[in-house]
Protein backbone atom coordinates (compact mmCIF):
# COMPACT_ATOMS: atom_id res chain seq x y z
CA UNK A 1 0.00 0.00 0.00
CA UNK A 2 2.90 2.51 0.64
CA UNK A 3 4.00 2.13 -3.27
CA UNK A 4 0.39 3.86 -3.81
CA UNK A 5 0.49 6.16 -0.66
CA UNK A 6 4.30 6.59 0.66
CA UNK A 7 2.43 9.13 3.33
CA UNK A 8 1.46 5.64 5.00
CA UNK A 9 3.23 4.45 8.22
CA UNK A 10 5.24 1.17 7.82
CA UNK A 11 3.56 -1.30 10.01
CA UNK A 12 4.58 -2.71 13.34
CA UNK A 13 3.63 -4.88 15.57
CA UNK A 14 5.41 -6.96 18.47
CA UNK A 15 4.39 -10.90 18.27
CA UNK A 16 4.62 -13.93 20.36
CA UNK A 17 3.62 -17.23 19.60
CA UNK A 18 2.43 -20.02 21.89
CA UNK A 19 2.25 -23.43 22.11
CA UNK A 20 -0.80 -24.73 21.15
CA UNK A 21 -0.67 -25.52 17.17
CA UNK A 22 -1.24 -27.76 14.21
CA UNK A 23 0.91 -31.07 14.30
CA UNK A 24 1.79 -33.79 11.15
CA UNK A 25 3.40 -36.11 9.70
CA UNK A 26 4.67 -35.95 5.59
CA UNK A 27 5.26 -38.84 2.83
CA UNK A 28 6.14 -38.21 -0.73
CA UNK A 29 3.39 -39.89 -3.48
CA UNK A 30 4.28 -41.11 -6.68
CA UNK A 31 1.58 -39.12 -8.24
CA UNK A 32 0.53 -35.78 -9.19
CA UNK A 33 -1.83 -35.13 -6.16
CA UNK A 34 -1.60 -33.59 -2.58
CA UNK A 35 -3.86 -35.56 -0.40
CA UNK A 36 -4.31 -33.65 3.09
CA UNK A 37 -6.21 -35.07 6.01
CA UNK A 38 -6.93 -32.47 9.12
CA UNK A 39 -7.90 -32.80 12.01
CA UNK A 40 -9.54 -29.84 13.68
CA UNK A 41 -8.95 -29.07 17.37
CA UNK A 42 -11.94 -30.77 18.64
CA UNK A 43 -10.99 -33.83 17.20
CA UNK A 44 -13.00 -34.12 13.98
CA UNK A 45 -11.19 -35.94 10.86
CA UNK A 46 -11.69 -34.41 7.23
CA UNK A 47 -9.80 -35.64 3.95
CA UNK A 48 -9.67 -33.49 0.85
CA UNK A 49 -7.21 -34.56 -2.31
CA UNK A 50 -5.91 -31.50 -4.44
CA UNK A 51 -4.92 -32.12 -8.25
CA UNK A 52 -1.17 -30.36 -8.38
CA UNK A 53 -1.85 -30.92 -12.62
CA UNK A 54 -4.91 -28.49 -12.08
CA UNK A 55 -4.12 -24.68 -11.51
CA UNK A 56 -7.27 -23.74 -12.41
CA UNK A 57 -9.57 -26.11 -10.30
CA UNK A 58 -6.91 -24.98 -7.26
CA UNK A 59 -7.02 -21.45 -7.72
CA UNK A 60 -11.26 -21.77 -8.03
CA UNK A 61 -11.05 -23.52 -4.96
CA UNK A 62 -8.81 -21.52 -2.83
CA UNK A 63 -10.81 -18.22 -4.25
CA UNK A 64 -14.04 -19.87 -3.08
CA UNK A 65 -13.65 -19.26 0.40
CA UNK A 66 -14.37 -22.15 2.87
CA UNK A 67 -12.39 -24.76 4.82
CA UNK A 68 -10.34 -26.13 2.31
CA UNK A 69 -9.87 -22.37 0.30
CA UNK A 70 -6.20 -22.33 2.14
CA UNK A 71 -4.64 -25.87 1.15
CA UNK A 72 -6.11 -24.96 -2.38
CA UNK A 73 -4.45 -22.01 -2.48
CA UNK A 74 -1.06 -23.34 -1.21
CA UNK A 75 -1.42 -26.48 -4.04
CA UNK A 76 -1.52 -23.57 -6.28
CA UNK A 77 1.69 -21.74 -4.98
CA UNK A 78 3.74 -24.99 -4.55
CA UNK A 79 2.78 -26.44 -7.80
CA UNK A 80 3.02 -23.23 -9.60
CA UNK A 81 6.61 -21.93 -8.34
CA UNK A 82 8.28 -24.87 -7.28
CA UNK A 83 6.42 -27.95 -9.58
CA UNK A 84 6.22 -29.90 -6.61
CA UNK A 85 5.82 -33.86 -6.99
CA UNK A 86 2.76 -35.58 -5.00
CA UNK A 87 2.66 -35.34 -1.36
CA UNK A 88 0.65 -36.72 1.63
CA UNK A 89 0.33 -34.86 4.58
CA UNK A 90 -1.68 -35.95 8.00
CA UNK A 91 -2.73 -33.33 10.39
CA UNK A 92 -2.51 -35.83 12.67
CA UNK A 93 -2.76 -33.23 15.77
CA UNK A 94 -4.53 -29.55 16.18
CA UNK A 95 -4.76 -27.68 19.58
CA UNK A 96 -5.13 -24.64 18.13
CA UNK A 97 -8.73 -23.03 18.21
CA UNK A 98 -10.08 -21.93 14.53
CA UNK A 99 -11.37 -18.93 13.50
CA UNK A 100 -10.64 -17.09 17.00
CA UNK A 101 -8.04 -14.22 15.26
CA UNK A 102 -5.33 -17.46 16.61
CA UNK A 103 -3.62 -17.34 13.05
CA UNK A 104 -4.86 -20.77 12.47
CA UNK A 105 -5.13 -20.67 8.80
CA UNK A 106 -1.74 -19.02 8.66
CA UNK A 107 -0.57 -22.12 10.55
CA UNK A 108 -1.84 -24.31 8.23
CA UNK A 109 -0.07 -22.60 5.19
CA UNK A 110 2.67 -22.60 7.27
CA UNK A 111 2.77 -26.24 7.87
CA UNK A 112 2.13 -27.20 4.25
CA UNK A 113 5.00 -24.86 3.02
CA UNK A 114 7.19 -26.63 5.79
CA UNK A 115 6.06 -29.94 4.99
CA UNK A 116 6.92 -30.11 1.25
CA UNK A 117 9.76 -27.62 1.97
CA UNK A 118 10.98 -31.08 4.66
CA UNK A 119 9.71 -33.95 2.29
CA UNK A 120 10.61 -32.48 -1.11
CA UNK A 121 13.58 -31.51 -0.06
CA UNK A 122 13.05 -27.73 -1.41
CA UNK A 123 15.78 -25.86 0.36
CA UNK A 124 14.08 -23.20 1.57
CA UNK A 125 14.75 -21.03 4.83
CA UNK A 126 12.21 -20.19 7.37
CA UNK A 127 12.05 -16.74 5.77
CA UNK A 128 11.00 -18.31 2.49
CA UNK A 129 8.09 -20.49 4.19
CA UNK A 130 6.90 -17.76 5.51
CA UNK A 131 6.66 -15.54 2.15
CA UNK A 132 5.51 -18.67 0.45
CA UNK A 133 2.72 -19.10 3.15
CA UNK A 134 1.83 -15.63 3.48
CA UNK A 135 1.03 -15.61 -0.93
CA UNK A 136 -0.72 -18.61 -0.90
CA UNK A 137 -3.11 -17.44 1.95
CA UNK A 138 -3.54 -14.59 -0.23
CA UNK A 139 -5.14 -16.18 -2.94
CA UNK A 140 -8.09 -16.86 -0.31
CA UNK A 141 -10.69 -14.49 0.48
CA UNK A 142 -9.19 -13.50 4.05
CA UNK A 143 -6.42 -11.11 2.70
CA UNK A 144 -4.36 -11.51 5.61
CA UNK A 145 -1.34 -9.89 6.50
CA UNK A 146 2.15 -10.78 6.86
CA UNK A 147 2.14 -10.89 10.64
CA UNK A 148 0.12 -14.13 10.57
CA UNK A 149 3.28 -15.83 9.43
CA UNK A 150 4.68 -15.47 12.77
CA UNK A 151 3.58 -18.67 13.54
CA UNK A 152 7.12 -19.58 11.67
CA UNK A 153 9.51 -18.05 14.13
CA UNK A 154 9.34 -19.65 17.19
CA UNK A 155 8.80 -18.31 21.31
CA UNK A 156 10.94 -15.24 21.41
CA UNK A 157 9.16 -11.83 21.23
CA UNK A 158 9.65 -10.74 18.04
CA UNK A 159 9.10 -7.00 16.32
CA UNK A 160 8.01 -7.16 12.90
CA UNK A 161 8.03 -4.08 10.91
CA UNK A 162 6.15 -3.97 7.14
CA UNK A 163 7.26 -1.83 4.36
CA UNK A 164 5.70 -2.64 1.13
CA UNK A 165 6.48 -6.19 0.15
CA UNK A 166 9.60 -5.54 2.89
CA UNK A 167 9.24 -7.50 5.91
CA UNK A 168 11.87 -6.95 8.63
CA UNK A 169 11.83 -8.76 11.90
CA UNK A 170 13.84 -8.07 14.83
CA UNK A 171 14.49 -9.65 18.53
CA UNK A 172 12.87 -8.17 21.52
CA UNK A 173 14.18 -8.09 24.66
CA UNK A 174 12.34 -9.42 27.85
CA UNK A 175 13.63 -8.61 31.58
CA UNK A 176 10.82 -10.24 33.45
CA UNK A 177 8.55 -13.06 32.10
CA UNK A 178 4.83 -12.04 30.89
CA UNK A 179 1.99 -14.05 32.23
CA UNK A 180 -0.75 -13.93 29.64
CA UNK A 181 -3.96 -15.85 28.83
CA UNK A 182 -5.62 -16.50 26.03
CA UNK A 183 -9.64 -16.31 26.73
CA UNK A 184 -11.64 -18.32 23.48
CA UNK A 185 -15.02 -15.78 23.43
CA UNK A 186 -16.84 -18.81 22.16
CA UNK A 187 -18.56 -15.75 19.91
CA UNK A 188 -17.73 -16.05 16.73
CA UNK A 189 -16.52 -13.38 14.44
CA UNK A 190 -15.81 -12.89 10.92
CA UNK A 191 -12.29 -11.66 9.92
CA UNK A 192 -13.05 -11.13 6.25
CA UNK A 193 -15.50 -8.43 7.15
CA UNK A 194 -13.41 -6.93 9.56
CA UNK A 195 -10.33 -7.02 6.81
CA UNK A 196 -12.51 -5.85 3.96
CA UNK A 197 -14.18 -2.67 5.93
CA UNK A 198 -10.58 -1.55 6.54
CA UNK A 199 -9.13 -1.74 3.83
CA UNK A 200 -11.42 0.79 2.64
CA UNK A 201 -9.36 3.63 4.50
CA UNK A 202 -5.67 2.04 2.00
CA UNK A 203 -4.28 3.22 0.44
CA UNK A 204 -5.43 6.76 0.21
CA UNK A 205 -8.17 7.27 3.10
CA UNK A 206 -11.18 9.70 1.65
CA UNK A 207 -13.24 10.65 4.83
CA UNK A 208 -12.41 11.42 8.18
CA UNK A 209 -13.12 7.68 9.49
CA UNK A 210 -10.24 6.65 7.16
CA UNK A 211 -7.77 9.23 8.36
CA UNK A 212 -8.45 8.33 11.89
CA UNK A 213 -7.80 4.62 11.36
CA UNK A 214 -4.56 4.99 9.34
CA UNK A 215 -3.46 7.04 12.22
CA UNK A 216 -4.55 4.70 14.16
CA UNK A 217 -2.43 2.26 12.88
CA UNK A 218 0.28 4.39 11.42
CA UNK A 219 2.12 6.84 13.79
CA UNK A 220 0.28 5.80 16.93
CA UNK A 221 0.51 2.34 16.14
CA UNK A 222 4.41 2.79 15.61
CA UNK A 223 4.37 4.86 18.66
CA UNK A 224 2.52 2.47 21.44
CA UNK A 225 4.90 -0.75 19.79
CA UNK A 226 8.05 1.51 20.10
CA UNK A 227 7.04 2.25 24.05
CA UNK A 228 5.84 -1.31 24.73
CA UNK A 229 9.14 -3.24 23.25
CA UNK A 230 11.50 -0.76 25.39
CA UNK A 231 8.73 -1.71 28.91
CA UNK A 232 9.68 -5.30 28.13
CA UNK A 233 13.52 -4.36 27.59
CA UNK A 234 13.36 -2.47 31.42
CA UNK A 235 11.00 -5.10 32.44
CA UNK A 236 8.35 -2.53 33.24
CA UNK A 237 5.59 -5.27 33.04
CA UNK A 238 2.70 -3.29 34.32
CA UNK A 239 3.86 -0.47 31.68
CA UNK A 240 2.99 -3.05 29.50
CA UNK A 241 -0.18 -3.63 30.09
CA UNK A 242 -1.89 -0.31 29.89
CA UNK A 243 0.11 0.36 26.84
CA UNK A 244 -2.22 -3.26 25.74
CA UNK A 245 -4.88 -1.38 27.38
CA UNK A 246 -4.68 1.94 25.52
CA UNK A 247 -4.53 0.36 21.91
CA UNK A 248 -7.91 -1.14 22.86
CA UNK A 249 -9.06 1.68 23.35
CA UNK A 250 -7.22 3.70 20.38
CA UNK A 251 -8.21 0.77 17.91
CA UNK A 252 -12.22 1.14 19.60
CA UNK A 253 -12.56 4.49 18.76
CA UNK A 254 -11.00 4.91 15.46
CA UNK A 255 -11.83 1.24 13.78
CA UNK A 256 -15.53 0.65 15.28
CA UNK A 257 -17.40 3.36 13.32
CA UNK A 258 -15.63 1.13 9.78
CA UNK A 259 -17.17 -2.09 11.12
CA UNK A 260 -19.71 -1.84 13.67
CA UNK A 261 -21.32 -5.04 13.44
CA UNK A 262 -17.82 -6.72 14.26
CA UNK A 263 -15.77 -3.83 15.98
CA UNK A 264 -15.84 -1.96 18.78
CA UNK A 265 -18.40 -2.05 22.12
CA UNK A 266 -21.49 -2.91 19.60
CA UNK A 267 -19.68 -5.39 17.71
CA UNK A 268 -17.82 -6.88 20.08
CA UNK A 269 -19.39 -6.85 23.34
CA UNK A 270 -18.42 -10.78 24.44
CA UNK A 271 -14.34 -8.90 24.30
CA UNK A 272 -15.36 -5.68 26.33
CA UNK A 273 -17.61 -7.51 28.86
CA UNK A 274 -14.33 -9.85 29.48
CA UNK A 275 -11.74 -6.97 29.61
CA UNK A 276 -13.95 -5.14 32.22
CA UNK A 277 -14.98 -8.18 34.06
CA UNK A 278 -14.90 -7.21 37.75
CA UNK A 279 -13.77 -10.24 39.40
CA UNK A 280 -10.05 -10.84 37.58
CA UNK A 281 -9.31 -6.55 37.38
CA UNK A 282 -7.56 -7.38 41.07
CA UNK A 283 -5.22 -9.88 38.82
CA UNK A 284 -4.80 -8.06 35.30
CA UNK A 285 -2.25 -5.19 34.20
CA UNK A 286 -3.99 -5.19 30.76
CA UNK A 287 -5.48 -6.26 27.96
CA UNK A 288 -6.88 -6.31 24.70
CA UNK A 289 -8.10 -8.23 21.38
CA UNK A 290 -6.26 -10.57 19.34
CA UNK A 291 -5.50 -10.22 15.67
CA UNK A 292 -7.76 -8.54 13.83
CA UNK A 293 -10.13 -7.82 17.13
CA UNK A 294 -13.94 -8.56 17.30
CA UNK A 295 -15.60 -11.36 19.31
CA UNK A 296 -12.72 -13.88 18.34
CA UNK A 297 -9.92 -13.84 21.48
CA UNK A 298 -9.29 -11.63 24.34
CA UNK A 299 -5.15 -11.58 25.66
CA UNK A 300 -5.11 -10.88 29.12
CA UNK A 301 -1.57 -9.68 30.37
CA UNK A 302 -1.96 -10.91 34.51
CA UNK A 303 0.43 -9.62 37.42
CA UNK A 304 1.97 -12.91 37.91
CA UNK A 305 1.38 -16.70 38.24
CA UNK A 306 -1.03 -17.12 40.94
CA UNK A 307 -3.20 -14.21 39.21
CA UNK A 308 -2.63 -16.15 35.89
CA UNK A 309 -4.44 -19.00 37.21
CA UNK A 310 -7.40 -16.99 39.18
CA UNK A 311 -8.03 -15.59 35.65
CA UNK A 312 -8.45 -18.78 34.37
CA UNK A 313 -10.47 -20.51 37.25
CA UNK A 314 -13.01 -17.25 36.52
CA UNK A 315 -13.12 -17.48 33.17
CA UNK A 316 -13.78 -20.76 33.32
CA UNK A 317 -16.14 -21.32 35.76
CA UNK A 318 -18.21 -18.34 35.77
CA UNK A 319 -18.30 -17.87 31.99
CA UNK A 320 -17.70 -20.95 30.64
CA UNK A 321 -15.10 -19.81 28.75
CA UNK A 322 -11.79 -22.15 27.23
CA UNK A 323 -8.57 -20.51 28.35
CA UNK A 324 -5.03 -21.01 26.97
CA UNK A 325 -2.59 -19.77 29.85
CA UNK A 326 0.81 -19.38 28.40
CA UNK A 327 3.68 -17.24 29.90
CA UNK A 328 6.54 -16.48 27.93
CA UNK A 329 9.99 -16.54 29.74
CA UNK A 330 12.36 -13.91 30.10
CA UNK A 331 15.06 -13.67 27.12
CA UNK A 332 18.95 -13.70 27.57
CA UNK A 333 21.26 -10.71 25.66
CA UNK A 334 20.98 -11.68 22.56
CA UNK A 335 19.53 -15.04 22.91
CA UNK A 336 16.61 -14.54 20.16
CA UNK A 337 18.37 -12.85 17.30
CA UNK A 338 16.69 -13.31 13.84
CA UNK A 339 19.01 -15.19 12.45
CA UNK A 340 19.33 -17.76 15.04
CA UNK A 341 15.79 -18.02 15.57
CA UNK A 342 15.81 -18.93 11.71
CA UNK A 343 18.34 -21.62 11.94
CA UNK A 344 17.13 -23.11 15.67
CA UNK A 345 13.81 -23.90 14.75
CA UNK A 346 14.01 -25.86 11.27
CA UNK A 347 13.21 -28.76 13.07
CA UNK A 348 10.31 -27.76 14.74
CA UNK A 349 9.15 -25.11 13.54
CA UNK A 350 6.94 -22.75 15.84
CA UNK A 351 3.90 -21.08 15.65
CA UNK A 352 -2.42 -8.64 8.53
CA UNK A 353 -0.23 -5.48 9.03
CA UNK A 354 -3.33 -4.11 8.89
CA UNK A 355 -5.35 -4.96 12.21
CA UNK A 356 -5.41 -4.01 15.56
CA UNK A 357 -2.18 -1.75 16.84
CA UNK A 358 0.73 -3.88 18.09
CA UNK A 359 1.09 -4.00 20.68
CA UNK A 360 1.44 -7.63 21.39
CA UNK A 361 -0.70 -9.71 19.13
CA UNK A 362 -0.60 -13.59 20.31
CA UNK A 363 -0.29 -16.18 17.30
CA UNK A 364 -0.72 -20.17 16.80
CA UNK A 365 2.46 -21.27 18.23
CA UNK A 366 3.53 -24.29 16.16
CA UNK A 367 3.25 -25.60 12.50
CA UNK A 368 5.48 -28.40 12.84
CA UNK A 369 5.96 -31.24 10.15
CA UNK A 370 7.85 -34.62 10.70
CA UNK A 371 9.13 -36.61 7.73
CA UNK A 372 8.14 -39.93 7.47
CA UNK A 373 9.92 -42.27 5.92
């Protein structure tokens, strides 16, 4: 969007990933076809086979929309750039909820780049996975963003910054360990509409609700990640959260009005009843919506481990809520460097500039492909 308005902000946004994910195992075939078998995260088993000889039934497929619109597209990118041979991949394993703003469809692109990248014997880095994951996503109605593909990197904080087709990510340093959880709204929410109202203010905003967005997420945005990366550097953890806090808020006012049947107080109100929820304020330093916001996932940034769990007993009992309590442990000088995040998780693996600010948005935390035999 900056090669058509260069008055736009780069994007930035500070990720971290957890450990919940999508899990599977790889084979080569001796045919022309990519057979994938998922499993979602409450245990259901669904088979689809993709024709690697058919760009045009792929690319119908993956435009489409639907469950199966992000393998299609990723047949389509594989087969088209790299000719891959047949391949058979079993999701044998997802903990990862869907559609809750988790990057779970970036996961999956993730994992199929990975898994012919592992099988096929590509040669490509953890850089090129992601790129190759983030296009073939693309070709899908959701239009994500290149932060999704965070779910490539691994645990460390990382601060991703978006220029154009430019993608730069950096380490972030963390004095004292973050306590967060993960709240599932059990809502529902749709991220296409949320994307698609947005992008109306890109590139060149034409009313007064699209200049206050792209400020939103421009020079505040850049502002609020700038302030929260150097409170995890001092290990000014309570800084933290009401920075979390105050890009709620920023992101309430200024995308709400664009899509207020998803966004802000009306369209969310599952996210703002849970942020304001009297009983776990004695335990929180923050919060805020995950991803592109609405009633998908709230992150809850608590004072410390014994708070962390009294969120999660409330949530739980009172609402009825499913909680993913993760914290994310304090980083060593220099210990989660870009390049040697790149190279350390190869064998793992580990789980849209334009959404909420970034303050910390919390991603899928594993895509992670085993070669069989």
């Amino acid at each position: 969007m900056r090669a058509s308005n260069p008055d736009i902000v780069p994007g930035r946004t500070i990720v971290v990933t957890t450990e919940q994910g999508l899990y599977a195992r790889a084979r080569r075939r001796d045919d022309a076809l990519l057979h994938l078998t998922s499993t979602t995260n409450d245990g259901r088993r669904l088979s689809q086979m993709f024709d690697l000889q058919d760009p045009d039934g792929l690319i119908e497929t993956a435009r489409a929309g639907g469950f199966w619109s992000y393998a299609a597209g990723m047949a389509y990118k594989l087969a088209l750039e790299y000719r891959i041979a047949g391949l058979e991949i079993d999701n044998h394993a997802t903990t990862l909820p869907l559609k809750r703003g988790l990057s779970s469809s970036a996961a999956l692109c993730v994992l199929l780049a990975r898994a012919a990248n592992r099988v096929l014997d590509l040669g490509l880095t953890t850089r090129d996975e992601m790129r190759v994951a983030y296009e073939g996503e693309r070709l899908t109605p959701s239009r994500c963003g290149r932060m999704d593909q965070a779910v490539a990197l691994g645990r460390a904080p990382a601060l991703m910054t978006f220029d154009g087709d430019a993608m730069q990510v950096e380490s972030v340093a963390l004095r004292e360990p973050l306590h967060l959880v993960l709240a599932d709204l059990r809502a529902g929410k749709d991220t296409v509409q949320i994307l698609s109202c947005l992008q109306q203010a890109y590139p060149v905003p034409s009313t007064s609700a699209h200049h206050a967005l792209v400020r939103c997420l421009g020079p505040l945005n850049e502002s609020l990640t700038v302030s929260a990366a150097a409170s995890m550097a001092r290990g000014d953890v309570a800084g933290l959260g009401r920075l979390m806090t105050a890009a709620q808020a920023e992101f309430d006012t200024a995308a709400g009005p664009l899509c207020p049947s998803q966004l802000g107080e009306a369209g969310s109100p599952v996210l703002h009843r849970v942020l304001r929820l009297p009983a776990i304020q004695p335990h929180l330093l923050g919060g805020k919506g995950v991803g592109s916001q609405g009633d998908g996932t709230a992150q809850l940034l608590c004072r410390d481990a014994d708070a962390q769990r009294a969120v999660v007993a409330v949530l739980t009992q009172e609402l009825g809520l499913e909680c993913i309590a993760f914290t994310v442990p304090a980083t060593a000088a220099g210990e989660a460097g870009e390049g040697r995040r790149e190279s350390s998780h190869r064998e793992t693996g580990g789980g849209g500039e334009r959404g909420a600010p970034g303050v910390l948005a919390s991603g899928g935390g594993r895509a992670a492909a085993a070669r069989e035999p």
